[in-house]
C-alpha atoms as a PDB file:
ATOM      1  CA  UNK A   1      22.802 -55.184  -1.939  1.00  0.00           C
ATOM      2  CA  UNK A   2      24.504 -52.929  -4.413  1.00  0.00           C
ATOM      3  CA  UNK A   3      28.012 -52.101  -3.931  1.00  0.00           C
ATOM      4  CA  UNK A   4      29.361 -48.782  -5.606  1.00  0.00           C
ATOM      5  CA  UNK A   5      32.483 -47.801  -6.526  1.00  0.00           C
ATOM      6  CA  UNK A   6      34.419 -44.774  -7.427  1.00  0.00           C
ATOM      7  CA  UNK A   7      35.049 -43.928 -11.000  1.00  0.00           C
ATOM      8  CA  UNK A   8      39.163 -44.163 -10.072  1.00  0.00           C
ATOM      9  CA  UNK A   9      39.033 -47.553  -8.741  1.00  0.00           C
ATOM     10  CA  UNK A  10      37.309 -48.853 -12.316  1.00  0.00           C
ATOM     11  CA  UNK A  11      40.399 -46.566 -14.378  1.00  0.00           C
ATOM     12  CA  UNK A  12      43.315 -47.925 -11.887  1.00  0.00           C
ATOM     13  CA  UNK A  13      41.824 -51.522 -12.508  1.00  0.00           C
ATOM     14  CA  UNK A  14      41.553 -52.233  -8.644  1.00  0.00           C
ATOM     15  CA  UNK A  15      37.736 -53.506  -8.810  1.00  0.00           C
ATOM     16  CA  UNK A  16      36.960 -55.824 -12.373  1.00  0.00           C
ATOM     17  CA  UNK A  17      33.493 -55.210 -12.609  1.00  0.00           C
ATOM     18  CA  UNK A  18      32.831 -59.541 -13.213  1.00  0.00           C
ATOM     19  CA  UNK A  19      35.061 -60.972 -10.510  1.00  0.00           C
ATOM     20  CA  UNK A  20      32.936 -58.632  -8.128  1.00  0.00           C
ATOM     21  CA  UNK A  21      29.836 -59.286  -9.281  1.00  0.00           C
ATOM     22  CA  UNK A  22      30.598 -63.025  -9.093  1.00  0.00           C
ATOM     23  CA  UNK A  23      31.634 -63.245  -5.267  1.00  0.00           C
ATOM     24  CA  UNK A  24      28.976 -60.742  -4.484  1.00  0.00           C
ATOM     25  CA  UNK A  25      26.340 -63.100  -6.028  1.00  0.00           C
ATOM     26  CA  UNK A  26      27.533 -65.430  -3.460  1.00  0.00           C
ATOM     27  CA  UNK A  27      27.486 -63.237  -0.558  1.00  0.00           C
ATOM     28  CA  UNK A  28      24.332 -64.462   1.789  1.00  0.00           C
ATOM     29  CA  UNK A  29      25.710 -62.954   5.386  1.00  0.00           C
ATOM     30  CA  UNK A  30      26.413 -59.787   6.255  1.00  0.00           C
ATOM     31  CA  UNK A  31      29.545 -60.252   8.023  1.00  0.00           C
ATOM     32  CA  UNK A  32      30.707 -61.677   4.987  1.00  0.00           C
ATOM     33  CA  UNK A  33      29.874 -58.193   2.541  1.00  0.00           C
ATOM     34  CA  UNK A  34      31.756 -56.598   5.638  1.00  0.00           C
ATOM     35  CA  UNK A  35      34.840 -58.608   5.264  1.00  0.00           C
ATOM     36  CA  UNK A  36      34.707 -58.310   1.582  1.00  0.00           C
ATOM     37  CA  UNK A  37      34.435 -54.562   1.809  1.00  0.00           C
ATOM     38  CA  UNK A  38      36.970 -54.198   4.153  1.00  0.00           C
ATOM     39  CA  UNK A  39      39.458 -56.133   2.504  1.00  0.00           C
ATOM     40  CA  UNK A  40      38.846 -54.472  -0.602  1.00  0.00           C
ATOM     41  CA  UNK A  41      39.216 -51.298   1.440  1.00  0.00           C
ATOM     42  CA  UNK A  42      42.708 -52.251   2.855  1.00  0.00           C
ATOM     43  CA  UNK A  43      43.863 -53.375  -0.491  1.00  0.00           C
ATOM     44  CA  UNK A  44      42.979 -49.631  -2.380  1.00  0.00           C
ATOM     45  CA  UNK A  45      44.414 -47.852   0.814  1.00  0.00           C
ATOM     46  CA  UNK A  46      48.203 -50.161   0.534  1.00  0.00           C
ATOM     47  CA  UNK A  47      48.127 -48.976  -2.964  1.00  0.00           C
ATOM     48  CA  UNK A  48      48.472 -45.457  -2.278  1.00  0.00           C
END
């Protein structure tokens, strides 16, 4: 599964392309790209 990103996040720094590619290579569950997207989510929305 591909996960996309806004252009912002990649300017603000929020989202290094390697680190995500990394955990997302060891993503196998669903839940577990859920949490990761959601946690990502909550960090970007704190920021603001």
């Amino acid at each position: 599964m591909e996960m996309v990103y806004h252009n912002e996040d990649r300017e603000y720094g929020n989202i290094p392309d390697a680190s995500v590619r990394h955990v997302e290579s060891k993503i196998c569950s669903d839940d577990d790209r859920k949490w990761l997207l959601q946690s990502l989510m909550l960090r970007l929305v704190s920021k603001t």
